[in-house]
C-alpha atoms as a PDB file:
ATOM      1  CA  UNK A   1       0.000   0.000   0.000  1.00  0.00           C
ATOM      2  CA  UNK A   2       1.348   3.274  -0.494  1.00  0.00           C
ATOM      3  CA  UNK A   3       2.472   5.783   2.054  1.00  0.00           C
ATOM      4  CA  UNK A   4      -0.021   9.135   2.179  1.00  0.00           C
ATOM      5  CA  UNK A   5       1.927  12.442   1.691  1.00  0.00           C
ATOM      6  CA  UNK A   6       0.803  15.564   2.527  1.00  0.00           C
ATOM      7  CA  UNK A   7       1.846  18.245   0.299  1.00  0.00           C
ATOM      8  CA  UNK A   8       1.662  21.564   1.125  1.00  0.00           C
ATOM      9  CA  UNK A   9       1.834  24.689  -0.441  1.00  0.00           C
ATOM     10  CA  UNK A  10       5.005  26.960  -0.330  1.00  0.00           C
ATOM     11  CA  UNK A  11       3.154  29.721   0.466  1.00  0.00           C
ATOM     12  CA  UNK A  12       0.083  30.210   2.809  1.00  0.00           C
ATOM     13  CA  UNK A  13      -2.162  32.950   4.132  1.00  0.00           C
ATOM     14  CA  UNK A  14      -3.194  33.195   7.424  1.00  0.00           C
ATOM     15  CA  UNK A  15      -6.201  31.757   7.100  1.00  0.00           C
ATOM     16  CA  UNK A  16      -4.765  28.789   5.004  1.00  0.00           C
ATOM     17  CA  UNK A  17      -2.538  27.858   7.625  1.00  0.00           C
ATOM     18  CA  UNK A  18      -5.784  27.834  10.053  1.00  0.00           C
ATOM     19  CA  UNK A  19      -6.805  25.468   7.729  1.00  0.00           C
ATOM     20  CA  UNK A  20      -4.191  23.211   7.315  1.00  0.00           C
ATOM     21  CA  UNK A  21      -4.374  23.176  11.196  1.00  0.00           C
ATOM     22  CA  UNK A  22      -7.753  22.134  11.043  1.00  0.00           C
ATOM     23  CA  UNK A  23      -7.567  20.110   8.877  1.00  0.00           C
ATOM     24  CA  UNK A  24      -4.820  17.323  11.027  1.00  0.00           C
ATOM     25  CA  UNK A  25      -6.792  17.934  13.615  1.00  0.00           C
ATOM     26  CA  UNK A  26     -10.154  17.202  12.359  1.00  0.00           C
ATOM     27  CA  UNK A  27      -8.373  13.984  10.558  1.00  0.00           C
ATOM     28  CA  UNK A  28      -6.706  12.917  13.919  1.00  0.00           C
ATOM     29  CA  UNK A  29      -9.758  13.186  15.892  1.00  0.00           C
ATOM     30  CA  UNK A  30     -11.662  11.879  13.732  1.00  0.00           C
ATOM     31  CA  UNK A  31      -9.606   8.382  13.707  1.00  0.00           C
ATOM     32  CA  UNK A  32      -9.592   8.453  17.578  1.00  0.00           C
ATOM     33  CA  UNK A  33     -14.083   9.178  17.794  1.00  0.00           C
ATOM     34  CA  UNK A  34     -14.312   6.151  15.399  1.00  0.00           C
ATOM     35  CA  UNK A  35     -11.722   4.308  17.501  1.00  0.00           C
ATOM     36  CA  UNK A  36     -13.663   5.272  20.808  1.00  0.00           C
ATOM     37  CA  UNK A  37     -17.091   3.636  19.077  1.00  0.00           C
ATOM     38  CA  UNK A  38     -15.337   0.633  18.151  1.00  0.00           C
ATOM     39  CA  UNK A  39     -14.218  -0.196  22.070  1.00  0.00           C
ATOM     40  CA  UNK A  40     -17.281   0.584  23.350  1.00  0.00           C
ATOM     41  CA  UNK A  41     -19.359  -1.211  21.220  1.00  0.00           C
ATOM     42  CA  UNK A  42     -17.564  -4.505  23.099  1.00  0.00           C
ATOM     43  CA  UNK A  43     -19.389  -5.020  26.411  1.00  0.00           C
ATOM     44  CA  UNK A  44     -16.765  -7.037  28.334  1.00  0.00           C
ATOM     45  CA  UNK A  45     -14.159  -5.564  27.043  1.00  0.00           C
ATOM     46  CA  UNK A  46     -11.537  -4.384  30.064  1.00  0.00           C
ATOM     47  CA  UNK A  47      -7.944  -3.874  28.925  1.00  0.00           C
ATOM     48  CA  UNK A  48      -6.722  -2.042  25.947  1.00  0.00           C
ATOM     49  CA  UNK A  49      -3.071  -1.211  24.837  1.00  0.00           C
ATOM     50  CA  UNK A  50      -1.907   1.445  23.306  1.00  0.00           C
ATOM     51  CA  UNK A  51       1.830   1.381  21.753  1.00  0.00           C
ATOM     52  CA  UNK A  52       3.594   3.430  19.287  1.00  0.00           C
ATOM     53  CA  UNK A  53       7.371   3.880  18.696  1.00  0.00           C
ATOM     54  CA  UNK A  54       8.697   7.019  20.800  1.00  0.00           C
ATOM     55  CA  UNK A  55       6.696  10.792  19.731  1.00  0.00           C
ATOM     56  CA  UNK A  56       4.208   8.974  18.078  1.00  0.00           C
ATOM     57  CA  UNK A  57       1.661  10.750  19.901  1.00  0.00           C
ATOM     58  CA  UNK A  58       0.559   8.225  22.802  1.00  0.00           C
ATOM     59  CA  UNK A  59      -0.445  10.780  25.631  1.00  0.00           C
ATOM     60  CA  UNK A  60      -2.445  12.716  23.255  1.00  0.00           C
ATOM     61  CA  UNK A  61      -4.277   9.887  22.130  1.00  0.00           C
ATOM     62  CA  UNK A  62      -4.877   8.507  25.550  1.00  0.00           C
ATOM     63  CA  UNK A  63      -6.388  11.554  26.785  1.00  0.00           C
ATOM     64  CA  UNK A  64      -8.846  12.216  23.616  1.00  0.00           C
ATOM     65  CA  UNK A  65     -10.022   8.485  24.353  1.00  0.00           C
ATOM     66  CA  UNK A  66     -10.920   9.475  27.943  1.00  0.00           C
ATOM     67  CA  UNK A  67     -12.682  12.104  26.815  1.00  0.00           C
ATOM     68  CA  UNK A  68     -14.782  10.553  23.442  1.00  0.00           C
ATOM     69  CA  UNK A  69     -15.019   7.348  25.537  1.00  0.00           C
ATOM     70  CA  UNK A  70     -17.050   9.144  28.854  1.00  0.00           C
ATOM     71  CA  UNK A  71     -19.402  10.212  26.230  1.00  0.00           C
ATOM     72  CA  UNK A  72     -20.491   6.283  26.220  1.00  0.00           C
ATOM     73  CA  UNK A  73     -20.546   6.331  30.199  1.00  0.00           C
ATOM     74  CA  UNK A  74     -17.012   4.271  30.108  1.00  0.00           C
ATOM     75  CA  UNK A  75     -14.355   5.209  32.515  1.00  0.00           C
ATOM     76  CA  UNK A  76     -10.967   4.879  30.700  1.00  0.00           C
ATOM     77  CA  UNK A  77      -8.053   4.928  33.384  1.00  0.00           C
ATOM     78  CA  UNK A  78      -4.479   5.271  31.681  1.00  0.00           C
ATOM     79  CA  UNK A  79      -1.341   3.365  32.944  1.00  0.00           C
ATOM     80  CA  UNK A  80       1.862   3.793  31.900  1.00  0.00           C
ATOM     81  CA  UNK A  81       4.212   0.665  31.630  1.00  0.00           C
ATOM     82  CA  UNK A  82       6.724   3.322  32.103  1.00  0.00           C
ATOM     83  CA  UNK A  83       5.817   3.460  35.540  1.00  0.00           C
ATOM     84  CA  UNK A  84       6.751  -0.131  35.903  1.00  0.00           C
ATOM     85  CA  UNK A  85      10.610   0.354  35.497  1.00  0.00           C
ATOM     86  CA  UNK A  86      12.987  -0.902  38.178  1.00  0.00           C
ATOM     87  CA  UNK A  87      14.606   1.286  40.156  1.00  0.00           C
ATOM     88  CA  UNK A  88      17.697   2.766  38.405  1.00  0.00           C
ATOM     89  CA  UNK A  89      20.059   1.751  40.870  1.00  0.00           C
ATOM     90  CA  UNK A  90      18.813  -1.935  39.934  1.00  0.00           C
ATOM     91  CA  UNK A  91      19.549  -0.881  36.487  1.00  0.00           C
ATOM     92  CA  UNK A  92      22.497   0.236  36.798  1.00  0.00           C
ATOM     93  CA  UNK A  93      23.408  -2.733  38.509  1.00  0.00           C
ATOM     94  CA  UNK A  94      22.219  -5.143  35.985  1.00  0.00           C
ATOM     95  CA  UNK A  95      24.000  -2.982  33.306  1.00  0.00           C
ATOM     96  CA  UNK A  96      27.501  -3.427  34.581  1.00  0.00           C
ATOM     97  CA  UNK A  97      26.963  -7.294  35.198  1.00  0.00           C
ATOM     98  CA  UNK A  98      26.173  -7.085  31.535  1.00  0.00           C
ATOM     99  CA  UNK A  99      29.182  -5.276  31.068  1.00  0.00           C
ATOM    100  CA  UNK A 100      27.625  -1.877  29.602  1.00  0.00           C
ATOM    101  CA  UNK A 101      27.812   1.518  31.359  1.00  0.00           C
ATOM    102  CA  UNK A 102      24.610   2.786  29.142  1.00  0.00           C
ATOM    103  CA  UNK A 103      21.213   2.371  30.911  1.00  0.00           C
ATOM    104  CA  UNK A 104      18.615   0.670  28.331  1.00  0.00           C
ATOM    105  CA  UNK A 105      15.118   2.071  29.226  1.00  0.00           C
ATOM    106  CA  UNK A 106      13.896   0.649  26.030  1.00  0.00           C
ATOM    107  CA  UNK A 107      14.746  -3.391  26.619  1.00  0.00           C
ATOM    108  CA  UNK A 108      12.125  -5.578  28.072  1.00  0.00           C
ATOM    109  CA  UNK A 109      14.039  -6.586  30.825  1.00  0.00           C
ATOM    110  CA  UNK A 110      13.846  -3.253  32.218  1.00  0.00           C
ATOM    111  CA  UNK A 111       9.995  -3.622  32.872  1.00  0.00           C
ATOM    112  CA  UNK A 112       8.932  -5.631  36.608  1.00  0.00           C
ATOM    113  CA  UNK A 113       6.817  -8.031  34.651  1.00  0.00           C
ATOM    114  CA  UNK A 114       5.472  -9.163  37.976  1.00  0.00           C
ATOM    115  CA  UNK A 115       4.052  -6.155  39.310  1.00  0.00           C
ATOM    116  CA  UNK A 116       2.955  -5.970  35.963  1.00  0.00           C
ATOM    117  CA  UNK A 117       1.149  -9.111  36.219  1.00  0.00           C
ATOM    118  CA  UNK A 118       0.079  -8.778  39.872  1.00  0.00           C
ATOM    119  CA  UNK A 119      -1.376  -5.061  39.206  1.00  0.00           C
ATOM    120  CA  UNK A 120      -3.460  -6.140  36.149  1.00  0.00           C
ATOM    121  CA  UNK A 121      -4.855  -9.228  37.602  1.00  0.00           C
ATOM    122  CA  UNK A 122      -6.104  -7.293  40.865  1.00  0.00           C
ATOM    123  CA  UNK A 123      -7.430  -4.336  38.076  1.00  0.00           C
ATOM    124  CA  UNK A 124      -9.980  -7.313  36.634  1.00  0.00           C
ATOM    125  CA  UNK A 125     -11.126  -9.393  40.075  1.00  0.00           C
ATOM    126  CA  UNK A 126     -12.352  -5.678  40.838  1.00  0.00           C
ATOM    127  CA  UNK A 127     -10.094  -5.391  43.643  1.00  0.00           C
ATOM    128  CA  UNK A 128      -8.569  -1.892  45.127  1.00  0.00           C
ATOM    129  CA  UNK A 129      -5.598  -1.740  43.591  1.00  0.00           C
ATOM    130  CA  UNK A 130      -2.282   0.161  44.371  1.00  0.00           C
ATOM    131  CA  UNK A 131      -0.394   0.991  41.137  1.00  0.00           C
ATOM    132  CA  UNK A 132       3.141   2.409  41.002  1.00  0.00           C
ATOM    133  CA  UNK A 133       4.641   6.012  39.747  1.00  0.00           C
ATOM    134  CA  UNK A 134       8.172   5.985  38.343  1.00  0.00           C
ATOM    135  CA  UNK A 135       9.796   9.074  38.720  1.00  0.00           C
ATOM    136  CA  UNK A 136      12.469   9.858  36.492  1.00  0.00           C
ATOM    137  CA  UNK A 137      13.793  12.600  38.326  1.00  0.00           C
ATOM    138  CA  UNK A 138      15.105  10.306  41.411  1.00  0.00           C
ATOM    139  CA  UNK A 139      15.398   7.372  39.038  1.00  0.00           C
ATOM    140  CA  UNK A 140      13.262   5.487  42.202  1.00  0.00           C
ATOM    141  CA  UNK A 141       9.451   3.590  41.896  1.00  0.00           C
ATOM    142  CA  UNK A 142       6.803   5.163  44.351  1.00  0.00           C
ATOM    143  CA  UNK A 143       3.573   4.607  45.416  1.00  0.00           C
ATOM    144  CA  UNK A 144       0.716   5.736  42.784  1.00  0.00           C
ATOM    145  CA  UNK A 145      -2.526   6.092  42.939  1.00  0.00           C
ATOM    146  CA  UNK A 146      -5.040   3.622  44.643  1.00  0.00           C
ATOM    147  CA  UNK A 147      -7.562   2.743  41.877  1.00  0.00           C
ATOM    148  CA  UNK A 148     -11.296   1.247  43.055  1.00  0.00           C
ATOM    149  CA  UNK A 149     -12.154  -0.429  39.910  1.00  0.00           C
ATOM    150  CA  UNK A 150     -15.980  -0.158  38.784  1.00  0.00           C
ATOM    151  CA  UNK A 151     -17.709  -2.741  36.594  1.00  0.00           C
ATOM    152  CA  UNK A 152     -17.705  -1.066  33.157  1.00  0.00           C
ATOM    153  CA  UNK A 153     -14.192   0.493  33.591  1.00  0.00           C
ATOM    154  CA  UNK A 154     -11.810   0.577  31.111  1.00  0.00           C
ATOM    155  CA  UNK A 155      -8.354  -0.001  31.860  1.00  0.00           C
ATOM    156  CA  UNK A 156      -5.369   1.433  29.075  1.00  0.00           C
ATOM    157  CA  UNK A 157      -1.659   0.216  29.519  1.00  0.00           C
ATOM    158  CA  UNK A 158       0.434   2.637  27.344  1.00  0.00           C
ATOM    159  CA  UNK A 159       3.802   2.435  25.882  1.00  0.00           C
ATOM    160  CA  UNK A 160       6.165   1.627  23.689  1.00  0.00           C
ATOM    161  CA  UNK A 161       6.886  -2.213  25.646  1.00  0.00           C
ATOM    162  CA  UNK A 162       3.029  -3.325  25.113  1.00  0.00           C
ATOM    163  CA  UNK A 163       3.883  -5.469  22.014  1.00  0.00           C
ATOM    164  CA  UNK A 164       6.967  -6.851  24.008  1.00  0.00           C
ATOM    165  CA  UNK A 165       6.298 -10.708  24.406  1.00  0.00           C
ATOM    166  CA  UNK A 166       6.384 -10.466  27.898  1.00  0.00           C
ATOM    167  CA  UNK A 167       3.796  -7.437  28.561  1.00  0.00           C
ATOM    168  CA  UNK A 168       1.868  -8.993  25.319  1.00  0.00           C
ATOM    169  CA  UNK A 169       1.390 -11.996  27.125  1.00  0.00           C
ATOM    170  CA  UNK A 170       0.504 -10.262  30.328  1.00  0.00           C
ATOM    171  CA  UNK A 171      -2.533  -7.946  28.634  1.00  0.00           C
ATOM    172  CA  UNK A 172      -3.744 -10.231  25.857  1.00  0.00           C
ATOM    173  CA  UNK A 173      -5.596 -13.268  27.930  1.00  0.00           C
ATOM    174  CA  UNK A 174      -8.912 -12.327  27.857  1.00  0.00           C
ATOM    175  CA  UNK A 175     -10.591 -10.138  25.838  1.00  0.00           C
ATOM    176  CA  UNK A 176      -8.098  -7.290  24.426  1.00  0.00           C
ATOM    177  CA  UNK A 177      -7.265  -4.796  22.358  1.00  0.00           C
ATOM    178  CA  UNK A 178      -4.455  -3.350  21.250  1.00  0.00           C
ATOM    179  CA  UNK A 179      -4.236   0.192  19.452  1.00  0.00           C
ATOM    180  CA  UNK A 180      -0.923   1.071  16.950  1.00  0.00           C
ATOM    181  CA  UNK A 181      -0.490   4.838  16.899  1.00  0.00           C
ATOM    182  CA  UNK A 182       2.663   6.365  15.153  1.00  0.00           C
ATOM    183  CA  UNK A 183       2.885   9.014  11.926  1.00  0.00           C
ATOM    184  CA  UNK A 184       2.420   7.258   9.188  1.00  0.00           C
ATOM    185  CA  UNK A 185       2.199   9.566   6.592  1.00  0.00           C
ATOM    186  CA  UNK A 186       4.620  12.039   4.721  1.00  0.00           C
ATOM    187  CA  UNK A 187       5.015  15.205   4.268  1.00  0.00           C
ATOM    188  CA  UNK A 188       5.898  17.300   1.121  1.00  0.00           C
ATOM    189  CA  UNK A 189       7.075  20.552   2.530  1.00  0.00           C
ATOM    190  CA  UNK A 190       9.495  23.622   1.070  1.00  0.00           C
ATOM    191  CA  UNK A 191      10.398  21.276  -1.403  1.00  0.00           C
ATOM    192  CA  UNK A 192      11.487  18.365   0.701  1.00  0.00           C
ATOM    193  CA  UNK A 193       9.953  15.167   1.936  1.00  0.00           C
ATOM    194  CA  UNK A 194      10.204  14.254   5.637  1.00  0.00           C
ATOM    195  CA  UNK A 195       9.172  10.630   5.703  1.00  0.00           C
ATOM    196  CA  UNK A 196       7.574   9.145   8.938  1.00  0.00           C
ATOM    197  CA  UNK A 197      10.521   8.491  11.003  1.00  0.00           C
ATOM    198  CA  UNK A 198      12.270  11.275  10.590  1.00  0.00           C
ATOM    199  CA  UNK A 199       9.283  13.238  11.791  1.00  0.00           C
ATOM    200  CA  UNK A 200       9.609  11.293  14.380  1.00  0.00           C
ATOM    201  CA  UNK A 201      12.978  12.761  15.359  1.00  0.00           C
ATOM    202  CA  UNK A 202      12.097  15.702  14.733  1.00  0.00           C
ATOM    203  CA  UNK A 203       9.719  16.278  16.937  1.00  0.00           C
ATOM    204  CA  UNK A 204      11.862  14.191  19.828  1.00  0.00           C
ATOM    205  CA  UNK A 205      14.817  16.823  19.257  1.00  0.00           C
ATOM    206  CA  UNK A 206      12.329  19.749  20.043  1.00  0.00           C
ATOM    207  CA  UNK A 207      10.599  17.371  23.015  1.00  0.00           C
ATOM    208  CA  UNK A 208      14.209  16.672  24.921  1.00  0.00           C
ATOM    209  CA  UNK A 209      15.191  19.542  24.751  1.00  0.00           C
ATOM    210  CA  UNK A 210      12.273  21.363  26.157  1.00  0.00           C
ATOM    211  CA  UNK A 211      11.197  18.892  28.884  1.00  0.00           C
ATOM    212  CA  UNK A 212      13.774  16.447  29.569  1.00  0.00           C
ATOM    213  CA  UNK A 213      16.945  19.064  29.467  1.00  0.00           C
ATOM    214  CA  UNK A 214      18.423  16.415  26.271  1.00  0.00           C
ATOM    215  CA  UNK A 215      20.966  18.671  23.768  1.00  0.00           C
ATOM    216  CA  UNK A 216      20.201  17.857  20.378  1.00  0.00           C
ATOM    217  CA  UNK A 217      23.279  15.728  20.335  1.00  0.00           C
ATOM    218  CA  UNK A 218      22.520  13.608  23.082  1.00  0.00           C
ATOM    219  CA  UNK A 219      19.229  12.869  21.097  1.00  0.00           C
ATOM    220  CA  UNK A 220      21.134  12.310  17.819  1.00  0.00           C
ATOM    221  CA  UNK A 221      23.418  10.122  19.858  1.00  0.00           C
ATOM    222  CA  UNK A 222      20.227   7.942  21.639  1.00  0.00           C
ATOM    223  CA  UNK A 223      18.776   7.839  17.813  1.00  0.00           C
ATOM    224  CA  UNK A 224      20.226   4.751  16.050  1.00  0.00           C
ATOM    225  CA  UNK A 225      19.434   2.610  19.249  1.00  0.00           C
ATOM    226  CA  UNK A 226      15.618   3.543  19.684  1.00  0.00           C
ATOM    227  CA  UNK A 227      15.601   2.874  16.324  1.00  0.00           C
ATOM    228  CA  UNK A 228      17.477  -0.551  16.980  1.00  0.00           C
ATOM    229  CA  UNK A 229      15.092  -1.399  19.862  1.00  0.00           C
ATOM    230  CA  UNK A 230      12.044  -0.360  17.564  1.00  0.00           C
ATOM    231  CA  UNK A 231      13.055  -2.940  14.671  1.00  0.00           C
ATOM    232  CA  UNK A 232      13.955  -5.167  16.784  1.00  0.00           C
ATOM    233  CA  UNK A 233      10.573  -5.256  19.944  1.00  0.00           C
ATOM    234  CA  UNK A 234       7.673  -2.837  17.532  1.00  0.00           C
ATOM    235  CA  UNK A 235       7.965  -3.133  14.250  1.00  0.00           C
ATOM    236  CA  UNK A 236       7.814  -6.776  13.628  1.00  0.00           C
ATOM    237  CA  UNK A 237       4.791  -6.983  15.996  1.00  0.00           C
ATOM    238  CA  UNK A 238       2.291  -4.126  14.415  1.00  0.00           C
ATOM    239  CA  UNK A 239       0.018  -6.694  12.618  1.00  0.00           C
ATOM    240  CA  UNK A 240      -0.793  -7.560  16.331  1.00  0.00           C
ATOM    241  CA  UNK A 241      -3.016  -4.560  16.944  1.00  0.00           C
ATOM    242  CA  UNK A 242      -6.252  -4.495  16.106  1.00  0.00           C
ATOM    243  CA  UNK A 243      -6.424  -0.501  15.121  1.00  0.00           C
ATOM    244  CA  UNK A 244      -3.959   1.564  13.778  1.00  0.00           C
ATOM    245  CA  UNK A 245      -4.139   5.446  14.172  1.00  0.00           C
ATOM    246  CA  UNK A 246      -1.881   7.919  11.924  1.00  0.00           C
ATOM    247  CA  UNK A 247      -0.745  10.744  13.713  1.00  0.00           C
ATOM    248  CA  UNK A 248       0.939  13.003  10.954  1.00  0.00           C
ATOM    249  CA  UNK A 249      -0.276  16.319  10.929  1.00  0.00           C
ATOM    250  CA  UNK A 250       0.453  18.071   7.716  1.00  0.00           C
ATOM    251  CA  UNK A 251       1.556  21.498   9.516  1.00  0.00           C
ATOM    252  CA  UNK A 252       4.024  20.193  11.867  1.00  0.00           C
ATOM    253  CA  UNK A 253       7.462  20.871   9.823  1.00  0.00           C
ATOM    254  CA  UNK A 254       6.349  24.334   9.798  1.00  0.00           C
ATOM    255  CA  UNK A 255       5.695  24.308  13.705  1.00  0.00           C
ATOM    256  CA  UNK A 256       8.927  22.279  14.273  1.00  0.00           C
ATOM    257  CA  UNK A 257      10.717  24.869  12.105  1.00  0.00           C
ATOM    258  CA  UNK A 258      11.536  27.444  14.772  1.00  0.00           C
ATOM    259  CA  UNK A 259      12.557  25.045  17.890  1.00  0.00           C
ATOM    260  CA  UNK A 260      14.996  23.153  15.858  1.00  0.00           C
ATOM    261  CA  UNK A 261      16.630  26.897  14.147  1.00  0.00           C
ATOM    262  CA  UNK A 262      17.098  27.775  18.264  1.00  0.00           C
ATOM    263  CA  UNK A 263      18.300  24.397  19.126  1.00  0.00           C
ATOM    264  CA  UNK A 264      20.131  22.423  16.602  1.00  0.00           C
ATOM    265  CA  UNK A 265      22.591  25.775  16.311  1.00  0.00           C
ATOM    266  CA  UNK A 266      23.900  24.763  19.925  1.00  0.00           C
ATOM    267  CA  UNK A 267      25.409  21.820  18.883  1.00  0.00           C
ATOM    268  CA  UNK A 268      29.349  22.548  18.841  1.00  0.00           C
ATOM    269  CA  UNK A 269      31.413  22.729  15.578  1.00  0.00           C
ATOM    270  CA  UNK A 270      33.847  19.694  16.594  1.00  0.00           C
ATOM    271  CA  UNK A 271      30.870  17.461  17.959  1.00  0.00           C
ATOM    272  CA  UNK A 272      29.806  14.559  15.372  1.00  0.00           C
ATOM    273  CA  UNK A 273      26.561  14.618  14.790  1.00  0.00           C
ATOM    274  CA  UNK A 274      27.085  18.674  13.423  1.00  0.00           C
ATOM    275  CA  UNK A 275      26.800  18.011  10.329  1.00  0.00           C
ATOM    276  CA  UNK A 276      23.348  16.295  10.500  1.00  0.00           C
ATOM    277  CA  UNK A 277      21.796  19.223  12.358  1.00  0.00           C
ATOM    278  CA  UNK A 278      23.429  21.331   9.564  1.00  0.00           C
ATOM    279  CA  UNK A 279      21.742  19.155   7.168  1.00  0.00           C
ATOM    280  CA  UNK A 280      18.473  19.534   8.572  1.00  0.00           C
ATOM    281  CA  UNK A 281      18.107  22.736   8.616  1.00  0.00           C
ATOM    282  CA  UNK A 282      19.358  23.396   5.474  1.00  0.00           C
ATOM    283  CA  UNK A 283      16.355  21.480   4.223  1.00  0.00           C
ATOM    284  CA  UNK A 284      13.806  23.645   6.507  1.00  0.00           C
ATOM    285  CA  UNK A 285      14.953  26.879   4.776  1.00  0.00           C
ATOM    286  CA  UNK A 286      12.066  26.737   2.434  1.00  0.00           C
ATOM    287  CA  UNK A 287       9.580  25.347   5.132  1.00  0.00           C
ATOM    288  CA  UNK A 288       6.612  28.172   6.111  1.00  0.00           C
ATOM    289  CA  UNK A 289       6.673  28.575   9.465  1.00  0.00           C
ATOM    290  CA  UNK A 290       3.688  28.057  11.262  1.00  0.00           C
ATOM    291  CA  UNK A 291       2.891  29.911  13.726  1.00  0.00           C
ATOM    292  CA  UNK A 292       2.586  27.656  17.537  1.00  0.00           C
ATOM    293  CA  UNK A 293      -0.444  29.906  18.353  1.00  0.00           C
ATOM    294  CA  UNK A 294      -2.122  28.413  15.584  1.00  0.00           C
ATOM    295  CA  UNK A 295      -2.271  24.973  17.929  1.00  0.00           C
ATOM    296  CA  UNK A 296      -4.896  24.538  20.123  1.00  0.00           C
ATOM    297  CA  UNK A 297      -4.100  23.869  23.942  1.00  0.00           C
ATOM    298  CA  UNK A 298      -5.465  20.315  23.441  1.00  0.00           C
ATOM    299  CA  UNK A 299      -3.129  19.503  19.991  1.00  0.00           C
ATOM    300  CA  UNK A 300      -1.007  16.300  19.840  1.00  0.00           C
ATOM    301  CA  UNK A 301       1.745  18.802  19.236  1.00  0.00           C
ATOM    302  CA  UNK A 302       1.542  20.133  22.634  1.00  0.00           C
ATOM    303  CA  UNK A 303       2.845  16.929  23.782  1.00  0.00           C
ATOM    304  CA  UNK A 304       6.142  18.587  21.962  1.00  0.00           C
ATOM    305  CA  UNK A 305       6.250  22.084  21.686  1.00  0.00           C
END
């Protein structure tokens, strides 16, 4: 089949770059509405997983099926398999016995499949249940929230690990279903095509370096082995899920535009990966920027700008 490409024009008014807002958000939402009909239309239906490879949009998503599915009196609650990491000092641990100084958030082993396990089982007896928070900043598990599951909830697991075999195998033994969200489509812009996973990058350079204090080259240097771990645990494993939702929005190289002139500058002359941020933007010279307050406050691009 093959791949959708937006192509935009090299040169919009105002009011067509409202438009070409509206118009991936209208798409997106519409995917995610049609998605919410399709869950709720499946009376014992308890766990759902959403994965994507990393910025594919999963937060967003999560939160807009909250929203579309309360309007069918279900309850979503999201969980993060994120918040299922070990302790870092574990990690650390296990990374020098495997003689590697480099902490691997993205393998499976990284994940307490038994909490895992334990946490979802209590969610479906109905049974108050105590889920853990990870927080990044101490590198430490905590205590969560206590969740008092009703009989029509819904219960999402999100993140990148749900098509691992291990968390697969964990979600999928009764009735499941398992959503696929990642950009999918292409975009045609200032004369240049940005194909899905470079998008992708794109809008993790402008993400780390925002909210998680990354330099562009530390993200350039983490690059080739999320994209190891995604051939290698996602990829292979889409066909899996039972709904697949594109989230390309045809405006975003013009919203990405301005972040990555500020940032990718700040990578030093003698550091490797300059020349790649040079290359970039030389190829967003002819992009039109669009403006971020253009983007409404509940976007998928707020998850990155």
């Amino acid at each position: 089949m093959p791949m959708h490409r937006y192509t935009v024009a090299p040169t919009l008014s105002a009011a067509g770059l409202a438009g070409l807002v509206e118009q991936g958000e209208r798409r997106f939402e519409a995917q995610l509405e049609a998605l919410a009909a399709s869950l709720a239309a499946l009376p014992e239906l308890h766990l759902i997983g959403l994965t994507g490879p990393t910025c594919s949009g999963k937060t967003t998503a999560a939160a807009h099926l909250t929203r579309a599915l309360a309007g069918y009196g279900k309850a979503l609650h999201v969980i993060s398999i994120d918040d299922f990491y070990f302790n870092k000092s574990y990690l650390r641990e296990q990374a020098r016995q495997n003689g590697s100084d480099e902490l691997d958030f993205d393998s499976e082993e990284t994940i307490d499949i038994d909490l895992l396990r334990e946490c979802a089982d209590s969610l479906l007896a109905g049974r108050p249940t105590r889920l853990p928070r990870y927080n990044f900043h101490s590198g430490c598990r905590e205590e969560g929230e206590l969740l008092c599951p009703q009989q029509n909830d819904l219960f999402l697991f999100e993140g990148i690990q749900i098509l691992y075999p291990g968390v697969d195998a964990i979600l999928s033994r009764g009735i499941y279903r398992s959503v696929y969200i990642s950009p999918e489509s292409a975009v045609q812009a200032g004369g240049e095509l940005f194909l899905p996973n470079e998008i992708r990058l794109l809008r993790r350079l402008v993400r780390d370096y925002r909210y998680r204090n990354a330099t562009p080259a530390f993200t350039f240097y983490l690059w080739q082995s999320v994209r190891e771990n995604e051939e290698r645990n996602i990829f292979p494993y889409v066909q899996r899920c039972g709904s697949r939702i594109d989230s390309t929005m045809p405006y975003e190289i013009g919203v990405l535009r301005p972040f990555l002139e500020e940032i990718l500058p700040t990578i030093p002359e003698d550091d490797p990966f300059r020349e790649q941020g040079q290359s970039i933007l030389a190829r967003l010279r002819q992009v039109q920027t669009v403006p971020a307050s253009c983007i409404g406050p509940d976007s998928l691009y707020r998850e990155f700008i």
